[in-house]
N, C-alpha and C. Protein backbone atom coordinates (compact mmCIF):
# COMPACT_ATOMS: atom_id res chain seq x y z
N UNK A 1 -19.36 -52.44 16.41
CA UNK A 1 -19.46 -51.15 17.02
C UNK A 1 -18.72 -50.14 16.15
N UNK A 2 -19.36 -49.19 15.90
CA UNK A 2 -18.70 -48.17 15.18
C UNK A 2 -18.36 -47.19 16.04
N UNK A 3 -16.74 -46.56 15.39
CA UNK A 3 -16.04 -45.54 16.04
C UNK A 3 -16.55 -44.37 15.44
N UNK A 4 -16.98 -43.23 16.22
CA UNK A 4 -17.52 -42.03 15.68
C UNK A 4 -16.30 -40.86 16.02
N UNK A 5 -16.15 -40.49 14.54
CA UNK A 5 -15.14 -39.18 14.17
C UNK A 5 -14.96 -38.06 15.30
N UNK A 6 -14.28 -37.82 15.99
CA UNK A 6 -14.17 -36.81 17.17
C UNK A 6 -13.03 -35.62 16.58
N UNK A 7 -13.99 -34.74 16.36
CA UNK A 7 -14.05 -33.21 16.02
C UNK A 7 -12.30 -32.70 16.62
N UNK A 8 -11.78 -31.94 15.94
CA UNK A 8 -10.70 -31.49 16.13
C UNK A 8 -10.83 -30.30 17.12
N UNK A 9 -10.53 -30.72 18.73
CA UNK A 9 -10.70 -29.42 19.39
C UNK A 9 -9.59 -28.92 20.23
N UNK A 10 -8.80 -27.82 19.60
CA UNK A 10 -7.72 -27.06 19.89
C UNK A 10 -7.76 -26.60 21.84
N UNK A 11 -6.46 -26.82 22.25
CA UNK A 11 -6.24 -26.35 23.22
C UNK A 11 -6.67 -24.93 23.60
N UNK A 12 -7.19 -24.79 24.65
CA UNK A 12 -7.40 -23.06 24.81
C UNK A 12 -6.53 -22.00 24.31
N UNK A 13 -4.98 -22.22 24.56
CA UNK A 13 -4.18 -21.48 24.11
C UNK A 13 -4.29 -21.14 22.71
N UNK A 14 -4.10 -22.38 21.79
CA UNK A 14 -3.96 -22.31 20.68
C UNK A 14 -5.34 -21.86 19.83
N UNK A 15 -6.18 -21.92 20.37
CA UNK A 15 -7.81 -21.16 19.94
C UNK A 15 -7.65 -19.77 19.85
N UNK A 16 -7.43 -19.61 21.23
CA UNK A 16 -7.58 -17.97 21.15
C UNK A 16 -6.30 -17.41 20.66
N UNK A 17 -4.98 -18.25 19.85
CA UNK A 17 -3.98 -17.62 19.10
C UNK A 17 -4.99 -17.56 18.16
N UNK A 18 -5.40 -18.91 17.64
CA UNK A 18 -5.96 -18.62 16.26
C UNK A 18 -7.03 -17.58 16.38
N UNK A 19 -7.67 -17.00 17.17
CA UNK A 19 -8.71 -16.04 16.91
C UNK A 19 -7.97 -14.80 16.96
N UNK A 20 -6.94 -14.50 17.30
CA UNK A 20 -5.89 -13.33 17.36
C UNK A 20 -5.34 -13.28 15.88
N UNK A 21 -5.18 -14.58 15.58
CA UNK A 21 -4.38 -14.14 14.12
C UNK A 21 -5.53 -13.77 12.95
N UNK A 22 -6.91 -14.78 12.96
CA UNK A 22 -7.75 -14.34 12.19
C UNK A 22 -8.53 -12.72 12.22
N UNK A 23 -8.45 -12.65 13.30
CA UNK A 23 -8.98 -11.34 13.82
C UNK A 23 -8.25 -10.37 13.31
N UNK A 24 -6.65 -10.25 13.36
CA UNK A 24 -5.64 -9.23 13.17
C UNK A 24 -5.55 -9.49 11.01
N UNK A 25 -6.11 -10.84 10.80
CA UNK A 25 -5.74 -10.68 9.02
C UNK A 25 -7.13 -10.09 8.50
N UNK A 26 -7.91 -10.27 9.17
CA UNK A 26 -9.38 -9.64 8.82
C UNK A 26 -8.97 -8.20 8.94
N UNK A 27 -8.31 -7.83 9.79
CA UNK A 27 -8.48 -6.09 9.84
C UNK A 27 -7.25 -5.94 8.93
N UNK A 28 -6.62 -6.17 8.38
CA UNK A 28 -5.12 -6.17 7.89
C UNK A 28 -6.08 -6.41 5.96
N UNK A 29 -6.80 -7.01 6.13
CA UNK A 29 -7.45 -7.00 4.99
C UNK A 29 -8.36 -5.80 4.86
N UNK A 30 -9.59 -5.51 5.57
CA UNK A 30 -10.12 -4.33 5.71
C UNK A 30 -9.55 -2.93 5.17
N UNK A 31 -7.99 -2.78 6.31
CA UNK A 31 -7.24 -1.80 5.65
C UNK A 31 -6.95 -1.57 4.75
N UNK A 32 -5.95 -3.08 3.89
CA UNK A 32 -5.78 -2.82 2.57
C UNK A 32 -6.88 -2.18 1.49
N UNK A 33 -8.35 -2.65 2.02
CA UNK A 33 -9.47 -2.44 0.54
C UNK A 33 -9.58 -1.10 0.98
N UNK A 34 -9.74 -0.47 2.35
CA UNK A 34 -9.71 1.34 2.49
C UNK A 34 -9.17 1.70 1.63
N UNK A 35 -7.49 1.52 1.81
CA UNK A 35 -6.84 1.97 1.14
C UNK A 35 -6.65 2.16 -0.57
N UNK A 36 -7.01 0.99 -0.90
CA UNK A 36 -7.26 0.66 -2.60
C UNK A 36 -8.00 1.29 -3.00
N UNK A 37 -9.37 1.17 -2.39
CA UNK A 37 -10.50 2.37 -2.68
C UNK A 37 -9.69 3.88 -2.74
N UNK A 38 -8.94 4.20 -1.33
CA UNK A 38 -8.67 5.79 -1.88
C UNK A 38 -7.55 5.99 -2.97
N UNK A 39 -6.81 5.09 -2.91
CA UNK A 39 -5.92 4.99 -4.12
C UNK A 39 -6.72 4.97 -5.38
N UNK A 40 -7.74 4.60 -5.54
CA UNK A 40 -8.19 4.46 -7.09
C UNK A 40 -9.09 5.50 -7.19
N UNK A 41 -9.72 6.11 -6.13
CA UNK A 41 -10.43 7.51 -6.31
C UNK A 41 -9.15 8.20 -6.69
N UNK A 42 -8.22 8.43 -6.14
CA UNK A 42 -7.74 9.09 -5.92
C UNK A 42 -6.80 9.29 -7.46
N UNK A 43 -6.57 8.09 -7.81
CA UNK A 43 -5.92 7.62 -9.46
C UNK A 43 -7.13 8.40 -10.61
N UNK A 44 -8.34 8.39 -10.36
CA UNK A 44 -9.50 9.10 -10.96
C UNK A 44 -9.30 10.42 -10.93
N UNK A 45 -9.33 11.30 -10.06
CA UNK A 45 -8.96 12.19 -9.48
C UNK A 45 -7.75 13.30 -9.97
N UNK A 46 -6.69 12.20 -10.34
CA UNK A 46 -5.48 12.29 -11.31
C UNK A 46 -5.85 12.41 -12.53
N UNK A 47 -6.34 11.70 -12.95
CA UNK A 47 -6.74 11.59 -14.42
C UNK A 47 -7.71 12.80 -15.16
N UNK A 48 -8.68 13.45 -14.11
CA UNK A 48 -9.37 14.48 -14.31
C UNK A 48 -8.57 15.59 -13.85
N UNK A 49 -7.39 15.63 -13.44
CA UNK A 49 -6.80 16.84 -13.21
C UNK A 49 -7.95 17.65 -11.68
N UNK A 50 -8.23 16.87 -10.86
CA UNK A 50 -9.22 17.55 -9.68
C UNK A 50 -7.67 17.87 -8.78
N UNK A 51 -7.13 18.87 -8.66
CA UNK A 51 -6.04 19.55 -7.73
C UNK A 51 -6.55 19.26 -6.35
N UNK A 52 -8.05 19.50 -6.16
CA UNK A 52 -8.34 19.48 -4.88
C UNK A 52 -8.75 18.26 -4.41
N UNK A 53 -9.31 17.52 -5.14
CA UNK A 53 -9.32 16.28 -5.31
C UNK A 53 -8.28 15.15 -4.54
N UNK A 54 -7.14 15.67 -5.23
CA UNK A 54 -5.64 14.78 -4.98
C UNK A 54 -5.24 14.73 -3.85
N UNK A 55 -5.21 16.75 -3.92
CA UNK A 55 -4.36 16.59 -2.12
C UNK A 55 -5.40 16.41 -1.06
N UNK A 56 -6.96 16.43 -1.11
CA UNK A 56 -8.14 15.91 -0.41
C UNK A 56 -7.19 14.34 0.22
N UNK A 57 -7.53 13.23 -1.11
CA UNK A 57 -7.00 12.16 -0.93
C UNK A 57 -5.64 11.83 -0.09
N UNK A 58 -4.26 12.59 -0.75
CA UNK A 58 -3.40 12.72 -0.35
C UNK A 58 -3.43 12.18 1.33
N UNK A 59 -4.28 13.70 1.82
CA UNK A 59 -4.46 13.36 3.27
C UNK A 59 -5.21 12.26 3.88
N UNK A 60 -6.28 12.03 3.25
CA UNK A 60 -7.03 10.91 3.64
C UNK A 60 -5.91 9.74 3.75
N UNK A 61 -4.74 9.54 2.97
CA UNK A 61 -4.21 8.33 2.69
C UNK A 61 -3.01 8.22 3.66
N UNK A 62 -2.54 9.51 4.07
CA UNK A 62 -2.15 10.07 5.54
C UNK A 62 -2.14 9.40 6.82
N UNK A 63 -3.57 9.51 6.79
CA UNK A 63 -4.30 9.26 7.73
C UNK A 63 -4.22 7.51 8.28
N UNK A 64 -4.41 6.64 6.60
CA UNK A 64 -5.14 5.76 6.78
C UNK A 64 -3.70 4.85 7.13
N UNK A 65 -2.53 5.12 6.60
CA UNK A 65 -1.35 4.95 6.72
C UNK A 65 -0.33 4.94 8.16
N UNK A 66 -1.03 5.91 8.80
CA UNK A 66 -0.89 6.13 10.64
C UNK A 66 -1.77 4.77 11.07
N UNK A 67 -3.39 4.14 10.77
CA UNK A 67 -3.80 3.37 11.29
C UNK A 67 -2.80 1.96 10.63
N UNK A 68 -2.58 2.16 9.23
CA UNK A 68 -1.68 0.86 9.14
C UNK A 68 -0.08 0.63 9.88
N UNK A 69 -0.12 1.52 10.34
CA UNK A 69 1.49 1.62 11.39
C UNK A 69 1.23 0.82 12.65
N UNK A 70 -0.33 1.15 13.34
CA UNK A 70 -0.83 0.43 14.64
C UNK A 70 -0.79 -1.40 13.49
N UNK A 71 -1.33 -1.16 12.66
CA UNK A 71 -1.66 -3.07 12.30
C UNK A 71 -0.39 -3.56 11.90
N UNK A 72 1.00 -2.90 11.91
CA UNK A 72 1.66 -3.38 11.98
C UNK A 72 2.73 -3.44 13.20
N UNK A 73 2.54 -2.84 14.02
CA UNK A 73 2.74 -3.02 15.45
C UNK A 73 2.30 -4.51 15.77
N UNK A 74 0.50 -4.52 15.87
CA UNK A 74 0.06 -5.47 16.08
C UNK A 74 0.68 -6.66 15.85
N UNK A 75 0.92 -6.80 14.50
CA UNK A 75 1.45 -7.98 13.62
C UNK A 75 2.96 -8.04 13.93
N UNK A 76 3.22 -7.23 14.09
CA UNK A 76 5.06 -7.54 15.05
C UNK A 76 4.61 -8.38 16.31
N UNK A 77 3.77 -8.22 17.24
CA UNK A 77 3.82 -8.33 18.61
C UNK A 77 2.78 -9.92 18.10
N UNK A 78 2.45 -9.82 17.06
CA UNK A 78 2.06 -11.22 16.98
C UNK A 78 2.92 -12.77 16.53
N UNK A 79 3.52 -11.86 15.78
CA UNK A 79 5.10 -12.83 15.16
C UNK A 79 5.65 -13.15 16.42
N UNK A 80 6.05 -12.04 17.42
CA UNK A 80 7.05 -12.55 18.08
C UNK A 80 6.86 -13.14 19.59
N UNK A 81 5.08 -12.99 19.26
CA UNK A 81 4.42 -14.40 20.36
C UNK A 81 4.29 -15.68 19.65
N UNK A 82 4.16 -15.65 18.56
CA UNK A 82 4.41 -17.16 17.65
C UNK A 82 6.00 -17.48 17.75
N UNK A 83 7.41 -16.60 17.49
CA UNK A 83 8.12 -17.05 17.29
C UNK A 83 8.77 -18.06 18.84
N UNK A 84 8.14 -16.87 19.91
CA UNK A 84 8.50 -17.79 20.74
C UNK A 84 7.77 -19.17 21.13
N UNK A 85 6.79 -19.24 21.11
CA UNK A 85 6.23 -20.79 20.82
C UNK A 85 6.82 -21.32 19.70
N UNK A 86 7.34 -21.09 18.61
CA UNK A 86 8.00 -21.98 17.57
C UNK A 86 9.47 -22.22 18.01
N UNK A 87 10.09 -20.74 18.98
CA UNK A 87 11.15 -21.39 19.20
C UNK A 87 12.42 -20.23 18.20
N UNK A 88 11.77 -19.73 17.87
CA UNK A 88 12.58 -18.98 16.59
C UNK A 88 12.05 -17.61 16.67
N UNK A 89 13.26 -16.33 16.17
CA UNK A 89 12.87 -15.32 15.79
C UNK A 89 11.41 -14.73 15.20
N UNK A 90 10.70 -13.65 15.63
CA UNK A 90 9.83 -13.26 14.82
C UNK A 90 9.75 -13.21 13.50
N UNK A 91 11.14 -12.55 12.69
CA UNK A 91 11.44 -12.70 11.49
C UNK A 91 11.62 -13.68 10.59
N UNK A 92 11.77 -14.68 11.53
CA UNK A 92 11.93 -16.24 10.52
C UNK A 92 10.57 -16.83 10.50
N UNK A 93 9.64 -16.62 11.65
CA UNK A 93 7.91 -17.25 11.53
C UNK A 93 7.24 -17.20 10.29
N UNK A 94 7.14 -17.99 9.29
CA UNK A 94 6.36 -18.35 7.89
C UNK A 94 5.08 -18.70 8.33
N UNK A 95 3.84 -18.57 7.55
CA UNK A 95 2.58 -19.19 7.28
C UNK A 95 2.52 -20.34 7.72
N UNK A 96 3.62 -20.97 7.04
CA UNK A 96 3.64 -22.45 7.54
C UNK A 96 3.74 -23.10 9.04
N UNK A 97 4.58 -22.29 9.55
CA UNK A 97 5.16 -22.55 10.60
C UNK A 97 4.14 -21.69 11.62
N UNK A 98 3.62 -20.94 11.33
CA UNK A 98 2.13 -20.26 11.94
C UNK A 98 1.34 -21.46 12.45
N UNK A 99 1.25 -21.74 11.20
CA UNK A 99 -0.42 -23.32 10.81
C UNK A 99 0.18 -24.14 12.05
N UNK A 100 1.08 -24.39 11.94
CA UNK A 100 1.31 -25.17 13.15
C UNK A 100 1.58 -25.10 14.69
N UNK A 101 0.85 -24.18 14.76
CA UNK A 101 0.28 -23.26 16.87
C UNK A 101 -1.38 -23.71 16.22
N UNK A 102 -1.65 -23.53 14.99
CA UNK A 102 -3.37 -23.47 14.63
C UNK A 102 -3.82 -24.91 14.74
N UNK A 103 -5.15 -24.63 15.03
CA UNK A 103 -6.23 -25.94 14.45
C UNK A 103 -6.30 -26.11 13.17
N UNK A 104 -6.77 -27.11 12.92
CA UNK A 104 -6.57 -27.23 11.02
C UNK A 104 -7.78 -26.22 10.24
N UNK A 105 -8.95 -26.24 10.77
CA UNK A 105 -9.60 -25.07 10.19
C UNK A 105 -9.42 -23.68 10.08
N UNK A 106 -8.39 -23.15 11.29
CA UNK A 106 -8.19 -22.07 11.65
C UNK A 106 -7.00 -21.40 10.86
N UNK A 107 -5.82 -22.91 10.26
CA UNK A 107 -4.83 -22.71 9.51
C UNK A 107 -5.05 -22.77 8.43
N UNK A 108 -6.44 -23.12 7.80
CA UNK A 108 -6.95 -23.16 6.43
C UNK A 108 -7.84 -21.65 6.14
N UNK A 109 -8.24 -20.87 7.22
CA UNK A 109 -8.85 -19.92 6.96
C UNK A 109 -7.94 -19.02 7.05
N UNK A 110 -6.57 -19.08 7.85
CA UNK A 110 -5.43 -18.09 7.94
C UNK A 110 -5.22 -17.94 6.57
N UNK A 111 -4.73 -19.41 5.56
CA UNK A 111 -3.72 -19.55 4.36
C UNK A 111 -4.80 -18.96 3.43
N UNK A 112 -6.06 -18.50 3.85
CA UNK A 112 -6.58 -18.02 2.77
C UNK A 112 -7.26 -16.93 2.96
N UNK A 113 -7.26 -15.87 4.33
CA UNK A 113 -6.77 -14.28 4.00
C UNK A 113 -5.30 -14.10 3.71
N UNK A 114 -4.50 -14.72 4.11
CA UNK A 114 -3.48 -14.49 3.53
C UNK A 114 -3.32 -13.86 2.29
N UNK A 115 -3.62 -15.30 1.65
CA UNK A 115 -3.55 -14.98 -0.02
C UNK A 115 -4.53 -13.91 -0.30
N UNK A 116 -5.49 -13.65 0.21
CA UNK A 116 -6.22 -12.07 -0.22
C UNK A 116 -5.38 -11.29 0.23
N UNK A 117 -5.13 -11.02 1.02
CA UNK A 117 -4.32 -9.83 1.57
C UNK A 117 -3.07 -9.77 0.82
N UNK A 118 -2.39 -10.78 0.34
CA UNK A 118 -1.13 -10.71 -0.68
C UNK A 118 -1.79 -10.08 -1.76
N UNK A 119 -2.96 -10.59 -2.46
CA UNK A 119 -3.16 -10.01 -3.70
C UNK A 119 -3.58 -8.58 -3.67
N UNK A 120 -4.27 -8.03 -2.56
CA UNK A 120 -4.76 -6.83 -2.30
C UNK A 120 -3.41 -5.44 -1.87
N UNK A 121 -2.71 -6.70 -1.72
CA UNK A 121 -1.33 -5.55 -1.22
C UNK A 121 -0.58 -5.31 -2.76
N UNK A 122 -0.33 -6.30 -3.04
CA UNK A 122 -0.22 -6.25 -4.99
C UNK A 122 -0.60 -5.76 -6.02
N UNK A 123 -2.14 -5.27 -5.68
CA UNK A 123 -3.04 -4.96 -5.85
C UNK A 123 -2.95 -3.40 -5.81
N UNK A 124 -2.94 -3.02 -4.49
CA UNK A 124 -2.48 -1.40 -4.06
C UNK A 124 -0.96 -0.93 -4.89
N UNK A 125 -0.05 -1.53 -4.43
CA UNK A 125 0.79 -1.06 -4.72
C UNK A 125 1.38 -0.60 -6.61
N UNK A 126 0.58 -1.90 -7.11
CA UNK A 126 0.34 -1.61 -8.92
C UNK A 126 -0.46 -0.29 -8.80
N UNK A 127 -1.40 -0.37 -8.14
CA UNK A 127 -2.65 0.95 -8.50
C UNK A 127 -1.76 2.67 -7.64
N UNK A 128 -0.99 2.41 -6.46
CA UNK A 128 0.27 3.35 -6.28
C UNK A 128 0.98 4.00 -7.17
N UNK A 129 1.54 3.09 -7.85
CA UNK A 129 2.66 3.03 -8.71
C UNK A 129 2.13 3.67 -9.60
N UNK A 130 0.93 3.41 -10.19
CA UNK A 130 0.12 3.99 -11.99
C UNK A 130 0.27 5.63 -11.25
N UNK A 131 -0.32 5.60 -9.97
CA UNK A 131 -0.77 6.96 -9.90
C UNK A 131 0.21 7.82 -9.59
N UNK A 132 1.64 6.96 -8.85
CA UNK A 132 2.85 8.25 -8.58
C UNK A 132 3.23 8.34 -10.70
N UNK A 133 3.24 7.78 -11.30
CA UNK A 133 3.73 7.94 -12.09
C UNK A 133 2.83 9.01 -13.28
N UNK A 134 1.24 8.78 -13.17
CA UNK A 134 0.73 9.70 -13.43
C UNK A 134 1.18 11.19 -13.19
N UNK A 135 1.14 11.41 -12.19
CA UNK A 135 1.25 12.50 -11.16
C UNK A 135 2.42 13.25 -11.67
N UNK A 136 3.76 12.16 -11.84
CA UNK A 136 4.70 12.51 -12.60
C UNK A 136 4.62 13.48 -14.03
N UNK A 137 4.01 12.83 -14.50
CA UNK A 137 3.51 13.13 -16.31
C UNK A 137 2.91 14.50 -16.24
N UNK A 138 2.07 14.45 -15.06
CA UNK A 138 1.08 15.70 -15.00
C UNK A 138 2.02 16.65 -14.55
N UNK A 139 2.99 16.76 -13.69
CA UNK A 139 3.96 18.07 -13.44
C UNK A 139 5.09 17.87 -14.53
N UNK A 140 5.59 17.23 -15.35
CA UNK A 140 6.36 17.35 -16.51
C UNK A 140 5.36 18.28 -17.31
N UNK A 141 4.36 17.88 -17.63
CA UNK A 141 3.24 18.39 -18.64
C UNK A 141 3.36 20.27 -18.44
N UNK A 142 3.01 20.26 -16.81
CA UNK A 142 3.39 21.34 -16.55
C UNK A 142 4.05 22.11 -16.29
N UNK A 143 5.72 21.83 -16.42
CA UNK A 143 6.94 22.43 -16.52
C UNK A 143 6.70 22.72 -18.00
N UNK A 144 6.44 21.89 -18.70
CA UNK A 144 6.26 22.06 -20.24
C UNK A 144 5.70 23.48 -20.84
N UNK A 145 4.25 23.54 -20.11
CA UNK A 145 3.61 24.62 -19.91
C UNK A 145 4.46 26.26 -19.63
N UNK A 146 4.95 26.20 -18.61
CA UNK A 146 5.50 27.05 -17.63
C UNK A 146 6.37 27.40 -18.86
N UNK A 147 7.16 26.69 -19.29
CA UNK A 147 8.32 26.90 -20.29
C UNK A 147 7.84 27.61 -21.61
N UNK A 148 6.65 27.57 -22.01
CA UNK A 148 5.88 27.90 -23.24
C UNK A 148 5.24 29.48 -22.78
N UNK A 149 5.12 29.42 -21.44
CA UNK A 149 4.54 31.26 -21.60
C UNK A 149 5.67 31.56 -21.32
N UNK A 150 6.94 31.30 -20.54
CA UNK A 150 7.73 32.45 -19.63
C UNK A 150 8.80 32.21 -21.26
N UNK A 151 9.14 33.27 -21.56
CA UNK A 151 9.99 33.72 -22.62
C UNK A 151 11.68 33.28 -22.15
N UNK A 152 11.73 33.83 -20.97
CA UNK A 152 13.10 33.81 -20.49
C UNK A 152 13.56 32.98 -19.55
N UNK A 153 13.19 31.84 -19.36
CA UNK A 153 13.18 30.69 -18.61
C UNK A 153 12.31 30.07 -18.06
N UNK A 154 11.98 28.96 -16.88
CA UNK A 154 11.00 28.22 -16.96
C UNK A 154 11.19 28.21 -14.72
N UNK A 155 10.03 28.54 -14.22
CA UNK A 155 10.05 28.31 -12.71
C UNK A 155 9.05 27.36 -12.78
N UNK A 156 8.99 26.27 -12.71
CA UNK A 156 8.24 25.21 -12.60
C UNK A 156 8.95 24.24 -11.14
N UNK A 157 8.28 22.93 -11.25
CA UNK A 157 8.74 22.26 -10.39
C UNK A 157 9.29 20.68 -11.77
N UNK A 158 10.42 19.92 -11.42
CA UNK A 158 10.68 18.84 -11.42
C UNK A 158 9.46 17.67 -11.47
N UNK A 159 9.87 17.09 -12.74
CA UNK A 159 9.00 15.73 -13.81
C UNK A 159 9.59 14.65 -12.19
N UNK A 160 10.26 14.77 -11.28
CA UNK A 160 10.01 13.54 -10.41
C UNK A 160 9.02 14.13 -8.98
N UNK A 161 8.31 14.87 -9.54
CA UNK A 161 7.23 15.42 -8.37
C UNK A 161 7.94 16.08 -7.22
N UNK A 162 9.23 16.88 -7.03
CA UNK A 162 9.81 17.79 -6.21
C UNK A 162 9.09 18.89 -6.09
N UNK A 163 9.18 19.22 -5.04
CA UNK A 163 8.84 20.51 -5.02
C UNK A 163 10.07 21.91 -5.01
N UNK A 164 11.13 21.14 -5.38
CA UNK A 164 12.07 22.36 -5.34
C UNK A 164 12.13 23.08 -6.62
N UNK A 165 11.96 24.54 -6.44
CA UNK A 165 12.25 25.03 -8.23
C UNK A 165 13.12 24.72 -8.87
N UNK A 166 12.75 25.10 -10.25
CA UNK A 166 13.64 24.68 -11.24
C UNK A 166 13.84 25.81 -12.07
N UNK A 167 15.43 26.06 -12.83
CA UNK A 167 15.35 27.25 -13.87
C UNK A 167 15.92 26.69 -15.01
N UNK A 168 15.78 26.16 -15.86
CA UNK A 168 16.09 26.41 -17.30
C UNK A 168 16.13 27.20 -18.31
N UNK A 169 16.72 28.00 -18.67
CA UNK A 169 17.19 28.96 -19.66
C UNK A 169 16.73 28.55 -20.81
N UNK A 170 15.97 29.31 -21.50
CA UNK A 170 16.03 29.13 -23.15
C UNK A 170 16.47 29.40 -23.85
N UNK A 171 16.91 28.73 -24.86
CA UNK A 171 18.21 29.54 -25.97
C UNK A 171 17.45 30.98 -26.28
N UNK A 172 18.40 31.72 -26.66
CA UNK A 172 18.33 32.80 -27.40
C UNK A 172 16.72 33.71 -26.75
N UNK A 173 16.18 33.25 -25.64
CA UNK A 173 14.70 34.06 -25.09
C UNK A 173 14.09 33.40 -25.94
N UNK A 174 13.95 32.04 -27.15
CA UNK A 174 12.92 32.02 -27.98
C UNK A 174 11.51 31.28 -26.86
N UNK A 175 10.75 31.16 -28.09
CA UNK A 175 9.17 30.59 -27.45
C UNK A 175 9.52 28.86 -27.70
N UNK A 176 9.81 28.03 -27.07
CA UNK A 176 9.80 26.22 -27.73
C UNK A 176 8.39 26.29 -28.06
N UNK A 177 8.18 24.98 -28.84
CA UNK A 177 6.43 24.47 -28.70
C UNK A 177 7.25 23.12 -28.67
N UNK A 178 8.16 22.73 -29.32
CA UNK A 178 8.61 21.26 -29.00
C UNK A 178 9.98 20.97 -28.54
N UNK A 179 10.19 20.59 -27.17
CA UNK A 179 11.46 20.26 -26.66
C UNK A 179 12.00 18.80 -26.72
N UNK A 180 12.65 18.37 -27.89
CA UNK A 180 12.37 16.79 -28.03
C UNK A 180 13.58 16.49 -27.63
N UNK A 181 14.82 17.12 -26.50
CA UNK A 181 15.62 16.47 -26.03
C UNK A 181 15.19 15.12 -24.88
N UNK A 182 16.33 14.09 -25.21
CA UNK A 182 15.80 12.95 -24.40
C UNK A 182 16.16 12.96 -22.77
């Protein structure tokens, strides 16, 4: 007589955790690619010098940043229904220690939005980073500017993207074309 393989079938509870957690990394993924997308228009955008362009984006990213505040609400109030089934703080709940409230398929499809969503957050934040630092370059560029017509000092804004004015004096009222202090 042969014994036939009987299918791994999760307690009710632990089902509909796992459809809570897949459900909440699916949208937690979603967000991130919104976001990447407007970040890299928006890095384009930079690069062509589109003013209206930027702060267009700017807001869009505003926006999308208020909905990632709710997915992380969510994801608090989900930790700290796992932590109490594990027994432990929300803050201490790992992947690992997740997988184990899950069914084994459900903890194999978790461990692998996960890892998208790690790389996509990695992902954003490199493509962030290029563009605050762009952004940077582009208002140095243009203090630079500012300094080359105004004879007698410079009202620009600050190379770390401030918006507070700035006055620098030029020696003697001359015209710079090259300011190669470091």
């Amino acid at each position: 007589m042969s014994i036939a393989a009987v299918p791994y079938m999760p307690p009710q509870s632990e089902s509909t955790l796992g459809e809570e957690v897949l459900t909440h990394l699916e949208a937690q993924i979603a967000s991130a690619r919104g976001l990447l997308g407007v970040v890299l228009e928006q890095g384009a955008a930079i690069r062509v010098r589109d003013v209206q362009g930027v702060v267009r984006l700017a807001g869009i990213l505003r926006g999308e940043m208020g909905r990632r505040q709710l997915l992380e609400e969510e994801r608090g109030r989900l930790l700290s229904h796992c932590g109490e089934l594990l027994g432990m703080p929300a803050q201490a709940v790992t992947l690992s220690g997740l997988s184990t409230l899950l069914g084994p398929a459900d903890a194999a499809r978790a461990g692998s939005l996960s890892a998208e969503l790690k790389g996509l957050l990695h992902e954003l934040q490199r493509e962030h980073t290029a563009n605050r630092t762009l952004m940077q370059l582009e208002l140095g560029f243009l203090d630079h500017l500012m300094g080359m017509l105004a004879m007698d000092g410079v009202n620009g804004y600050d190379t770390h993207g401030s918006s507070t004015p700035i006055t620098r004096a030029r020696p003697h009222g001359g015209l710079h074309v090259l300011d190669l202090r470091a």
